[in-house]
Protein backbone atom coordinates (compact mmCIF):
# COMPACT_ATOMS: atom_id res chain seq x y z
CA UNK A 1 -35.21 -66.56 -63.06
CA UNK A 2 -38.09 -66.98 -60.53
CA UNK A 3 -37.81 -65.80 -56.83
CA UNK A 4 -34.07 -65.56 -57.67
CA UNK A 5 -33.32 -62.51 -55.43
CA UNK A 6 -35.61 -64.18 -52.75
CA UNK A 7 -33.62 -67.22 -53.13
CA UNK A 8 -29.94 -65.69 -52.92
CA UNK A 9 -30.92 -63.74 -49.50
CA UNK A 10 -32.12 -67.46 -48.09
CA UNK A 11 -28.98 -68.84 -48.79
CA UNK A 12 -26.85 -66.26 -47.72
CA UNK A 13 -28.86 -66.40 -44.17
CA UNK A 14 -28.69 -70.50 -43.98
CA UNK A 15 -25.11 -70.50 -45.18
CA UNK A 16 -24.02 -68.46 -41.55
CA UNK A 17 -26.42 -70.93 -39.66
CA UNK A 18 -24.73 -74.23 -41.51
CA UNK A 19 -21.34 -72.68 -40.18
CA UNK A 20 -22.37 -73.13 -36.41
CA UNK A 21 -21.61 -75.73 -34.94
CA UNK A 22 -24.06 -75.60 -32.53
CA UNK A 23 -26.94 -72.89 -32.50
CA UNK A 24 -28.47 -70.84 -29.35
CA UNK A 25 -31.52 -68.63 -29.71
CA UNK A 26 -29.72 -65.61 -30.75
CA UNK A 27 -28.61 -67.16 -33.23
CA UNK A 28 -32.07 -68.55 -34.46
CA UNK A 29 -33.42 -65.02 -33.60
CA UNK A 30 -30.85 -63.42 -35.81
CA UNK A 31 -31.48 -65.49 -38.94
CA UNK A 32 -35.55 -65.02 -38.86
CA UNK A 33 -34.76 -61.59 -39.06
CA UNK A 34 -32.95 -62.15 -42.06
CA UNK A 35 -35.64 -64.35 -43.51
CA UNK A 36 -38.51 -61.96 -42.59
CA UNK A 37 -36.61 -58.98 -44.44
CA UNK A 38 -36.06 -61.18 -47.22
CA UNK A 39 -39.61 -62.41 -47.44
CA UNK A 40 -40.81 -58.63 -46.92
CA UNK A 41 -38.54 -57.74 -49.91
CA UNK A 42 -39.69 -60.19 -51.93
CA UNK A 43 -43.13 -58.39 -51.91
CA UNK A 44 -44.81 -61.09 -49.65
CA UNK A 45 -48.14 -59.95 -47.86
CA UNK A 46 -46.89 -58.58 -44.58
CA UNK A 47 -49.19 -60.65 -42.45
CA UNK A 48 -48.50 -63.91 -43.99
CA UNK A 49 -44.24 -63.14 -43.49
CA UNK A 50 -45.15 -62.04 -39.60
CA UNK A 51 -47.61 -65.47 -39.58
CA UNK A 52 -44.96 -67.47 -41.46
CA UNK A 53 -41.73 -65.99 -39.20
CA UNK A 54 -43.72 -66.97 -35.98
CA UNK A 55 -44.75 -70.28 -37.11
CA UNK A 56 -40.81 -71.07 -37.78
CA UNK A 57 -39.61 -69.49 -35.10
CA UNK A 58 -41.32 -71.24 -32.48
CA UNK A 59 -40.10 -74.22 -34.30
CA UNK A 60 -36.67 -73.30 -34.21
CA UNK A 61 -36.18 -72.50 -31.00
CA UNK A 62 -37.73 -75.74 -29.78
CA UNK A 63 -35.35 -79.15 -28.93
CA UNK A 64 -36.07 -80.35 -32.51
CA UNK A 65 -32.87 -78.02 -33.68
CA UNK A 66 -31.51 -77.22 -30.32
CA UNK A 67 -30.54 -80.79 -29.70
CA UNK A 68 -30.06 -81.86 -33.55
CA UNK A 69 -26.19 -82.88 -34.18
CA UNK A 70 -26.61 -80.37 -37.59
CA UNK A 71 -28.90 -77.74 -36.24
CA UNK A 72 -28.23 -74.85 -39.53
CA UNK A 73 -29.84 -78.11 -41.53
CA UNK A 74 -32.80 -78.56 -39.41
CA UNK A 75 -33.78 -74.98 -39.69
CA UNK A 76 -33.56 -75.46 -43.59
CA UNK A 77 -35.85 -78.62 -43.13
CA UNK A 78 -38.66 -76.58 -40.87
CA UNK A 79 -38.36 -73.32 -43.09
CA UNK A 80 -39.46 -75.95 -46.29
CA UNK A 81 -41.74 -77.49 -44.52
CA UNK A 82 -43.35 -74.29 -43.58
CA UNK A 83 -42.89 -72.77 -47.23
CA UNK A 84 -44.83 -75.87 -48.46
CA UNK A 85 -47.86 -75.57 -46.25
CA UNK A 86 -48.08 -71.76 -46.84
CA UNK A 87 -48.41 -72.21 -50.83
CA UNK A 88 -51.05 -75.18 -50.28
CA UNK A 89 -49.04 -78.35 -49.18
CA UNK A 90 -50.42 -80.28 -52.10
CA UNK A 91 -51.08 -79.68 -55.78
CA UNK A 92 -54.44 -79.09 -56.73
CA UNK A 93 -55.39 -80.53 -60.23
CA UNK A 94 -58.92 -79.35 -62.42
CA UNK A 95 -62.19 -80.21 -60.63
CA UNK A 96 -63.97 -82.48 -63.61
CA UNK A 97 -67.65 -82.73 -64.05
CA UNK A 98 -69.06 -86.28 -63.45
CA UNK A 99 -71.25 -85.40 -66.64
CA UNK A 100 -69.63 -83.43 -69.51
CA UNK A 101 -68.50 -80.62 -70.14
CA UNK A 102 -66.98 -79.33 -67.34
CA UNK A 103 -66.86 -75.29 -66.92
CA UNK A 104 -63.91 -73.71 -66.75
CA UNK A 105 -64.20 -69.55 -66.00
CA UNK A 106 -61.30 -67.74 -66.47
CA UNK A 107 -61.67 -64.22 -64.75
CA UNK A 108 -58.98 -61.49 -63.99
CA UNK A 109 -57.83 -57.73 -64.38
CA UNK A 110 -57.07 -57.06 -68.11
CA UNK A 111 -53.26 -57.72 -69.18
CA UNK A 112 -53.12 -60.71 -66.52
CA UNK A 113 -52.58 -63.19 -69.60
CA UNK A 114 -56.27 -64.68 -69.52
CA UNK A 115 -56.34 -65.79 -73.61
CA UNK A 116 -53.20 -66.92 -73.78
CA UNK A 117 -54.07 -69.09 -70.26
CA UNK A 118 -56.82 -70.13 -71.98
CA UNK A 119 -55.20 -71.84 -74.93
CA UNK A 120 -52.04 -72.79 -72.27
CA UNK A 121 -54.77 -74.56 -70.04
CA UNK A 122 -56.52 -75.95 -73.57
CA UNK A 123 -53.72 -77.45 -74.73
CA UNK A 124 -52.13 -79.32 -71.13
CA UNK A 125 -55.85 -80.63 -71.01
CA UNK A 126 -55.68 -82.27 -74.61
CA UNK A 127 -52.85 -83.83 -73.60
CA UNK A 128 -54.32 -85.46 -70.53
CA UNK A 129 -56.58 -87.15 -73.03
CA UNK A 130 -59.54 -84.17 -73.09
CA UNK A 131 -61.21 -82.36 -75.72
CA UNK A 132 -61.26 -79.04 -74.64
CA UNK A 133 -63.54 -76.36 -76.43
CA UNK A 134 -62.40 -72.68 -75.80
CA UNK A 135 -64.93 -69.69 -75.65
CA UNK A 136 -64.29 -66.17 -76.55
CA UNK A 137 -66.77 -64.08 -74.12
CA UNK A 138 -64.48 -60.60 -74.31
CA UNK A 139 -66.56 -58.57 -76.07
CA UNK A 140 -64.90 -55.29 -74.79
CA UNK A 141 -61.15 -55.30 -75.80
CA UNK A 142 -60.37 -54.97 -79.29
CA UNK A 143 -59.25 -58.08 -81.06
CA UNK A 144 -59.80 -60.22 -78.13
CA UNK A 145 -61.93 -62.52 -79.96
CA UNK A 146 -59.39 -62.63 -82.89
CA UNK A 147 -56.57 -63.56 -80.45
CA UNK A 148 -58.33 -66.05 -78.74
CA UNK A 149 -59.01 -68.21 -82.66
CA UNK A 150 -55.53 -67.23 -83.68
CA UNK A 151 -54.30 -68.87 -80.15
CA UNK A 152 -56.53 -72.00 -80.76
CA UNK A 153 -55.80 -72.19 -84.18
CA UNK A 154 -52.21 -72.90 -83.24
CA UNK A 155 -52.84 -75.31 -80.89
CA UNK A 156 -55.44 -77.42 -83.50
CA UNK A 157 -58.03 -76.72 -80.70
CA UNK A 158 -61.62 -75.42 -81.27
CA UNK A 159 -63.09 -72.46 -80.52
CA UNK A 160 -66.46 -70.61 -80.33
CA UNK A 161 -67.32 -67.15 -80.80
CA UNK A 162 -70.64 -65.09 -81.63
CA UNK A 163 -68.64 -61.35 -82.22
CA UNK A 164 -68.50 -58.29 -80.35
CA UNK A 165 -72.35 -57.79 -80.48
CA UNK A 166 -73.81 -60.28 -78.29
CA UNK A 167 -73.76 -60.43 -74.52
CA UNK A 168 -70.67 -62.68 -73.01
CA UNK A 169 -73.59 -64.17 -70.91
CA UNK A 170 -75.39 -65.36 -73.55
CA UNK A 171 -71.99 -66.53 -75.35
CA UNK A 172 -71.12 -68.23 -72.52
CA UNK A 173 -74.32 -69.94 -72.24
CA UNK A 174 -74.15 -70.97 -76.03
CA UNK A 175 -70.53 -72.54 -75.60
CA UNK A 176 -72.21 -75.46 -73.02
CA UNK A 177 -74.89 -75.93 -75.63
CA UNK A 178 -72.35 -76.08 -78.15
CA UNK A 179 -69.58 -78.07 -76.48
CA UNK A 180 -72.36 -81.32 -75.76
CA UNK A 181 -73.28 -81.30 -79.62
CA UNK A 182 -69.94 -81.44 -80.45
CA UNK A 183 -68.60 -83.93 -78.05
CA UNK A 184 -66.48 -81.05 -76.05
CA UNK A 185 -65.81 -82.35 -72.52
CA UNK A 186 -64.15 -78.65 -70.99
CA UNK A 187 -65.08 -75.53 -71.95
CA UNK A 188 -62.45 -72.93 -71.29
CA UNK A 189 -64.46 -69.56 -71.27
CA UNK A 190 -62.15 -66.53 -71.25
CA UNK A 191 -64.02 -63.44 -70.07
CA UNK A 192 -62.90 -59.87 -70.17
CA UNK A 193 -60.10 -57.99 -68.03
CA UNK A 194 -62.09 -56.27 -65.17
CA UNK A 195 -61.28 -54.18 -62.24
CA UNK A 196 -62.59 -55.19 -58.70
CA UNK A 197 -64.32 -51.66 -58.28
CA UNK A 198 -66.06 -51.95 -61.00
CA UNK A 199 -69.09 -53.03 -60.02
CA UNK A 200 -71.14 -53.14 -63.15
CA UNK A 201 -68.69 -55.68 -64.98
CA UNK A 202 -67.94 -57.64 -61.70
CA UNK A 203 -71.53 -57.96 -61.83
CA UNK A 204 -71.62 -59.55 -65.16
CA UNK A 205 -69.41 -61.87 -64.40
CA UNK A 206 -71.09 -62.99 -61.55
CA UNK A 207 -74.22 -63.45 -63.94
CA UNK A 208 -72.00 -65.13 -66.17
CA UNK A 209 -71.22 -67.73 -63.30
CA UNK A 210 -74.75 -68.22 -62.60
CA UNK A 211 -75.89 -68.56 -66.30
CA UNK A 212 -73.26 -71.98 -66.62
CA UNK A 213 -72.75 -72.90 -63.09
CA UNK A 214 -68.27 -73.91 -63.62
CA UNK A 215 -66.53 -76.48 -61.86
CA UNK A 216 -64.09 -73.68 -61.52
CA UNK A 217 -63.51 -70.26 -61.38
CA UNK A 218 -59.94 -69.84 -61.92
CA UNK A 219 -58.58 -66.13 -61.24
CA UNK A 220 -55.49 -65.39 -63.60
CA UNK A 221 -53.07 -63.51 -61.68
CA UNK A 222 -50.15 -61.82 -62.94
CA UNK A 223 -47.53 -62.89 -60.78
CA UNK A 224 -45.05 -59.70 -60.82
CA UNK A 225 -47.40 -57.74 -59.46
CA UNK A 226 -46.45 -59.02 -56.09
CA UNK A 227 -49.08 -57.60 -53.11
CA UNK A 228 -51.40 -56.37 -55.49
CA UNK A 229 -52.18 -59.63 -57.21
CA UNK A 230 -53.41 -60.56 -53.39
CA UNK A 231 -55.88 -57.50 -53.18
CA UNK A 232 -57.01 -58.59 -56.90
CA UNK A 233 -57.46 -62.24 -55.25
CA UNK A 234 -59.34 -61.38 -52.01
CA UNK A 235 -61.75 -59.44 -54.14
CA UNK A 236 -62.23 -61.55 -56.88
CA UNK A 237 -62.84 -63.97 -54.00
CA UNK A 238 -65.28 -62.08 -51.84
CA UNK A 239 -67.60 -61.53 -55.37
CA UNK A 240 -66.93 -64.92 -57.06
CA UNK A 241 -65.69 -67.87 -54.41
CA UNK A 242 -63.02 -68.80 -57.09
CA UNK A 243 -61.90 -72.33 -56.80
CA UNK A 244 -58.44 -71.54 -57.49
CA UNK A 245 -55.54 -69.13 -59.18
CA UNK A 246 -53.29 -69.24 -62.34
CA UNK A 247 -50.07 -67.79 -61.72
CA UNK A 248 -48.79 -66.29 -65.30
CA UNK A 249 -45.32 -64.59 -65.60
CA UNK A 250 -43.88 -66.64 -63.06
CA UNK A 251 -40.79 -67.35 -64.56
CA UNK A 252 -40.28 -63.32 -64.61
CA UNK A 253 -41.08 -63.20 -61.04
CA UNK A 254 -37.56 -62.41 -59.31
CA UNK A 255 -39.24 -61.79 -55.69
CA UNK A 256 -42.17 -64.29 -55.44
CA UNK A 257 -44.30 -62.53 -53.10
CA UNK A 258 -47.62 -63.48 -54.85
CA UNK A 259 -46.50 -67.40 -54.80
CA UNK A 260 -46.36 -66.96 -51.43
CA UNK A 261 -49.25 -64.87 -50.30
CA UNK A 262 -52.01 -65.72 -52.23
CA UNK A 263 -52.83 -69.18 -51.01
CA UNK A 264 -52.78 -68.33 -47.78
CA UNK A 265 -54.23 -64.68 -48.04
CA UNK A 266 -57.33 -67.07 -49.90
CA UNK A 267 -57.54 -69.72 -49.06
CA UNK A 268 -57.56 -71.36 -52.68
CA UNK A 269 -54.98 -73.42 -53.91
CA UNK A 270 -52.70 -72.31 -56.54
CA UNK A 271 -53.45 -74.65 -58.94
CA UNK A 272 -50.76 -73.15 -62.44
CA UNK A 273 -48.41 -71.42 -63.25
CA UNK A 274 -47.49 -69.95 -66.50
CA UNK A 275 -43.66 -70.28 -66.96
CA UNK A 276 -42.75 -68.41 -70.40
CA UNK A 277 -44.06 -67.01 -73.64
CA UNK A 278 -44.90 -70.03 -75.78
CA UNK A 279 -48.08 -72.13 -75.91
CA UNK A 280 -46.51 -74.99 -74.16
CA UNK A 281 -45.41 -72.99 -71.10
CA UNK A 282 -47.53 -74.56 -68.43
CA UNK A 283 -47.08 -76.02 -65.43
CA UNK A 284 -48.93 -77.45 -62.52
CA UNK A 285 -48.28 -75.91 -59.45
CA UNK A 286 -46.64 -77.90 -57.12
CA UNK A 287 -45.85 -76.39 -53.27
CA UNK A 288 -43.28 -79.25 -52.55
CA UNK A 289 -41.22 -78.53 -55.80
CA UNK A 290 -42.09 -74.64 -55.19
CA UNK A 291 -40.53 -74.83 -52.03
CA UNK A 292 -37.30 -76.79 -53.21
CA UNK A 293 -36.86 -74.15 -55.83
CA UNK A 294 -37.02 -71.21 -53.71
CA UNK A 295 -34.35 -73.32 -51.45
CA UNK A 296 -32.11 -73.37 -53.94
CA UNK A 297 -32.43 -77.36 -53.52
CA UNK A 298 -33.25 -77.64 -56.91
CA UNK A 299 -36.57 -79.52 -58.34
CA UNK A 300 -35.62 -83.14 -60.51
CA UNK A 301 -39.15 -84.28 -60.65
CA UNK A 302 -40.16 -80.92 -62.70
CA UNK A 303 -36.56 -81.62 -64.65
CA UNK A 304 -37.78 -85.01 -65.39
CA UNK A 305 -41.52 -84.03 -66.07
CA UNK A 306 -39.61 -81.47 -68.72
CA UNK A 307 -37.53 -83.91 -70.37
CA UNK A 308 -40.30 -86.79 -70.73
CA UNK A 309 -41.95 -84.10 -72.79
CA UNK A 310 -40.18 -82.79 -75.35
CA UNK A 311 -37.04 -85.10 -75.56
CA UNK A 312 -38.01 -87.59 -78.82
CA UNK A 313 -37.71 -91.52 -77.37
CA UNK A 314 -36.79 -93.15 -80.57
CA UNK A 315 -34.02 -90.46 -80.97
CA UNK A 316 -32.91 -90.78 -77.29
CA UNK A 317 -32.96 -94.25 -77.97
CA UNK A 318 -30.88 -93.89 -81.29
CA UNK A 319 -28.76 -91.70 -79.27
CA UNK A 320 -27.48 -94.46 -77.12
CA UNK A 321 -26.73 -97.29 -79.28
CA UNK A 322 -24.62 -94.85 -80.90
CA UNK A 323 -22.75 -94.23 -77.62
CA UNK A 324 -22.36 -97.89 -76.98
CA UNK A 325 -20.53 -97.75 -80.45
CA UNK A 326 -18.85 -94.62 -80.13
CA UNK A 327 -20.41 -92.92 -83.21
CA UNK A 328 -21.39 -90.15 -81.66
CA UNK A 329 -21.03 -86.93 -84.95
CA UNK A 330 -22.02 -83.47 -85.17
CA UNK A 331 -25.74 -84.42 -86.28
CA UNK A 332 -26.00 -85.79 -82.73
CA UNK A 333 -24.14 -83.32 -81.01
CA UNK A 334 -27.12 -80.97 -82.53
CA UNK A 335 -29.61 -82.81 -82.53
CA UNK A 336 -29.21 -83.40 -78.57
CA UNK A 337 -28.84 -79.15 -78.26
CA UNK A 338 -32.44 -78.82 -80.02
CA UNK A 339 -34.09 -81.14 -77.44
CA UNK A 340 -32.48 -79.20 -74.63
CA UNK A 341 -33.37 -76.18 -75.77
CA UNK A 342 -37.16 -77.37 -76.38
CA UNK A 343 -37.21 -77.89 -72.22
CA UNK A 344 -37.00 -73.70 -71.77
CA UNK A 345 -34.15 -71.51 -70.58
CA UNK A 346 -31.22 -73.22 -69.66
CA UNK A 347 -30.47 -71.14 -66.98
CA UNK A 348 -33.65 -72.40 -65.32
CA UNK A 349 -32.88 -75.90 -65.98
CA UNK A 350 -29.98 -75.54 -64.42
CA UNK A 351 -31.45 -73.93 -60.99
CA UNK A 352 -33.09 -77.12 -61.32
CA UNK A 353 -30.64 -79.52 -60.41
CA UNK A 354 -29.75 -79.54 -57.25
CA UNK A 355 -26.36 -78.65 -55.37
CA UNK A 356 -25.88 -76.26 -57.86
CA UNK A 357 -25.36 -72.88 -56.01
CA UNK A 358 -27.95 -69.89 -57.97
CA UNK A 359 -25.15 -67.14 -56.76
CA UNK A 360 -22.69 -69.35 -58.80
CA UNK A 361 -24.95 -69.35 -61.71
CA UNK A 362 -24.38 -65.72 -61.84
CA UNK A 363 -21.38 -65.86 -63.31
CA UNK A 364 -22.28 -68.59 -65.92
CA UNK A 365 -24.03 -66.62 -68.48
CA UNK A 366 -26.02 -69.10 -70.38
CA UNK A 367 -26.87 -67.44 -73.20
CA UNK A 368 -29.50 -68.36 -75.85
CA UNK A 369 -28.47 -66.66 -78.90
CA UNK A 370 -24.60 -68.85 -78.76
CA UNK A 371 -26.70 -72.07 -79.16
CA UNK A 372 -28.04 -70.28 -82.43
CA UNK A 373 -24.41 -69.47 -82.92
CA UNK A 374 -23.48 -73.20 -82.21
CA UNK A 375 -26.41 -74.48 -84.38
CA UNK A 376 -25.29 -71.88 -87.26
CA UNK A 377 -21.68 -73.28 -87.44
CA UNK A 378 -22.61 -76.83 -87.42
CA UNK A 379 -24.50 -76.06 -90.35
CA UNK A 380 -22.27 -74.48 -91.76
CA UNK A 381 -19.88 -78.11 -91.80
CA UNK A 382 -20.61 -80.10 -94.99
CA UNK A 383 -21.60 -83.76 -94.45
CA UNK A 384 -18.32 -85.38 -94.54
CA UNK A 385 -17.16 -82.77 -91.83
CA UNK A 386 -20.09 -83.52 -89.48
CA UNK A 387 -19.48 -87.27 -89.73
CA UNK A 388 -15.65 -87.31 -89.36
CA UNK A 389 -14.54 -84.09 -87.56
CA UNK A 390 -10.89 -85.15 -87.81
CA UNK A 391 -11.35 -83.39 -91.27
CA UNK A 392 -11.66 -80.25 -89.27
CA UNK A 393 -8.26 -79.90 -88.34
CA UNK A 394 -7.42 -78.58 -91.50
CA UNK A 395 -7.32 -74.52 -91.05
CA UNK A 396 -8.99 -73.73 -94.36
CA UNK A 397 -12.27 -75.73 -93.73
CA UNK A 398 -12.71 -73.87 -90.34
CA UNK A 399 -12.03 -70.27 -91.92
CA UNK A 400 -14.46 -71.19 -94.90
CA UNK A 401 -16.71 -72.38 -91.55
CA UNK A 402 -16.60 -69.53 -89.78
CA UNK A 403 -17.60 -67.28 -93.02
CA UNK A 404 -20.32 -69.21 -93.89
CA UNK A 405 -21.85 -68.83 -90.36
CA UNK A 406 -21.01 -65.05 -89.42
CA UNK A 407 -18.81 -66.28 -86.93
CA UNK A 408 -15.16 -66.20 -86.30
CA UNK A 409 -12.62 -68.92 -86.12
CA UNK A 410 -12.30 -69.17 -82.49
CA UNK A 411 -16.06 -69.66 -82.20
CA UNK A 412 -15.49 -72.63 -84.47
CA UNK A 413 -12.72 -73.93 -82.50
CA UNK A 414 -14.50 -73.15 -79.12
CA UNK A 415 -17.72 -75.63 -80.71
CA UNK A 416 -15.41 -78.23 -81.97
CA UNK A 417 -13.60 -78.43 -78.38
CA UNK A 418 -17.13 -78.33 -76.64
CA UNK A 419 -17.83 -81.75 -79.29
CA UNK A 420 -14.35 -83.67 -78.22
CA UNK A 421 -15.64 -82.95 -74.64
CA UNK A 422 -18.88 -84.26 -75.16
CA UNK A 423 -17.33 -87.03 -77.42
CA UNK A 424 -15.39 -88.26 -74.34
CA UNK A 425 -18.21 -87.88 -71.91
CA UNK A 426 -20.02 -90.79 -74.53
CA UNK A 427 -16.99 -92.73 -74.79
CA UNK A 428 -16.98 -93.13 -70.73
CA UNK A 429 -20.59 -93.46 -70.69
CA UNK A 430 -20.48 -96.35 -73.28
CA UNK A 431 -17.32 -97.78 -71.08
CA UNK A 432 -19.86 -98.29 -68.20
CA UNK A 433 -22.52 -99.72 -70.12
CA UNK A 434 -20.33 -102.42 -71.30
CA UNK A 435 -18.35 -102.89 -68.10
CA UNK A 436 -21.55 -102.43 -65.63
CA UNK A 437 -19.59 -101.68 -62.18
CA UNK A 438 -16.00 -100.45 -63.17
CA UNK A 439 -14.41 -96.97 -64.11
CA UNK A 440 -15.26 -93.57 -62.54
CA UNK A 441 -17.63 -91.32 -65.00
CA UNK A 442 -15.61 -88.04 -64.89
CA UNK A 443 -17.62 -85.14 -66.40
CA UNK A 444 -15.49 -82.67 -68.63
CA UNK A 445 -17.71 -79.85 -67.26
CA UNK A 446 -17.26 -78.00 -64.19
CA UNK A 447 -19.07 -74.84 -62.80
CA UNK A 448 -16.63 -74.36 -60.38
């Protein structure tokens, strides 16, 4: 889960300050500490955590929290408010060209995740109405070229490539020419993994920049490598003046230190982040909802974002009317579980939602493989049993069940309690649609 360990040692720390009544500057002293070793461990850039503590500090201290009737909560506030402005205050969308295409360049060490960026980025662009055109210019690593049209492939995108023979800045020149006969408003052009010190290829990609003149240089950055992804940035920087950095692995990032330090280490905006292994796993990077995250203060909007996405309207919409008529069958119950599970790990959907305590979430394993359990005994239920589950009372029907999906009968009965549950959640939900006002909604699930 991302900056989990970071977040656990913040909460730890603000939980001793939201004891206190009242705070002094010990106390305030005491808990920066705590924050700058936790930052520190967390693989942040040592001058932006002695920058960042300072900036807080003198905050802190001041009448502001001193004189606030729930001081431990005011420090919270000021150490968001600080997080936010150190990774950028704002999001920072793509810079379009007034006249088509625009240039994307996608530079980076090798293994930072540039192709598969490149068909992420592709296919988030498509979906804000653009026709993106991607550009194989790795003529170096083996197979490059063939990953990058196997990626677009997938994603129904196009893609342009001239083999391993030519130079990547002539490729890269020919994509532009390409992209305006074919009505390509981006072109994504992924170039080869380089090393800063290498001063022959950083060179080509500066002549690469040159030859198309982007809108942006993006610099993918692989986010778990902490401190060094801000000496890859700085350089990258100094050769190119990037326009911004892609984040990639983030959702493997425990500690968060490059998050943290390379917007301000930069001075370019973070502008995505790459939050798992499939296509689709793209986000915009947003410092608010950053900040809330690493709180533990959950992020809705991003929840929301997620579930406007990938859950189907007309079935949501189906969904309910069944509620309202308390119809609600196995179908559904799996049906819902697959449009969950489209949103990502649930485990990060649920650091999501705020109030919900990460160190509690420790305990509540939320593993993947029992939804394919769950999803394997439901279809293992014939019709008639999915429709009317009082038919599964019968002991025979849950042992032929529980052979049919590898499972054993308590498994069965553990899904088939986990249904009634969820059966009575929709029968109260349906009760307050048609009574708008009355009744309590009790939830049947606790993570207490």
């Amino acid at each position: 889960m991302a900056f989990e360990s970071l977040t656990n040692k913040l909460q730890e720390t603000f939980k001793k300050l939201k004891g206190k009544g009242k705070l002094n500057e010990k106390d305030v002293k005491s808990a920066m500490r705590e924050v700058k070793l936790a930052l520190l461990e967390a693989d942040v850039n040592y001058k932006v955590v002695k920058e960042f503590v300072s900036k807080v500090s003198e905050r802190a201290i001041g009448s502001e929290v001193m004189e606030s009737l729930t001081p431990g909560q005011q420090v919270i506030k000021i150490v968001n408010e600080e997080l936010v402005s150190l990774m950028g205050n704002d999001e920072s969308g793509i810079n379009f060209s007034k006249t088509p295409p625009t240039k994307i360049l996608l530079v980076g060490l090798q293994g930072a995740g540039k192709t598969t960026m490149a068909g992420k980025l592709g296919q988030y662009l498509s979906k804000q109405g653009k026709k993106p055109l991607l550009a194989a210019c790795d003529v170096y690593r083996p197979a490059a070229i063939k990953q990058l049209q196997v990626v677009a492939s997938q994603l129904k995108l196009p893609s342009f490539t001239m083999g391993d023979k030519n130079d990547p800045v002539d490729i890269a020149r020919a994509s532009v020419s390409y992209a305006v006969k074919n009505n390509n408003d981006v072109v994504i052009i992924d170039t080869a993994g380089r090393l800063q010190i290498d001063q022959d290829m950083m060179n080509e990609i500066v002549n690469i920049k040159d030859a198309v003149e982007p809108e942006e240089i993006l610099l993918v950055v692989d986010s778990m490598t902490g401190q060094d992804a801000v000496n890859v940035a700085e350089a990258f920087n100094e050769k190119l003046d990037i326009t911004g950095v892609i984040l990639t692995k983030l959702d493997g990032d425990s500690r968060g230190g490059a998050a943290l330090s390379v917007r301000s280490v930069t001075g370019k905006p973070i502008k995505f982040a790459g939050v798992g292994e499939k296509l689709t796993d793209i986000e915009v990077f947003h410092p608010d909802r950053m900040a809330s995250r690493i709180l533990g203060m959950g992020d809705v909007l991003s929840l929301i974002e997620k579930a406007q996405e990938t859950i189907d309207e007309k079935k949501a919409l189906e969904l309910s009317k069944k509620m309202i008529k308390q119809e609600f069958t196995f179908d559904d119950f799996l049906d819902q579980m697959n449009q969950v599970k489209k949103m990502g790990s649930l485990n990060d959907l649920m650091a999501m939602i705020p109030g919900i305590d990460k160190s509690m979430l420790k305990d509540v394993k939320i593993d993947d493989k029992e939804i394919a359990h769950i999803e394997a005994i439901i279809k293992s239920m014939t019709k008639e049993e999915r429709k009317n589950p009082l038919l599964l009372k019968n002991g025979s029907r849950k042992k032929r069940i529980a052979l049919g999906s590898g499972t054993k009968i308590q498994e069965v009965n553990k899904v088939i309690k986990q249904f009634e549950e969820g059966q009575k959640m929709m029968k109260q939900f349906s009760g307050m649609m048609k009574k708008p006002g009355k009744g309590k909604l009790k939830l049947p699930f606790s993570w207490k």
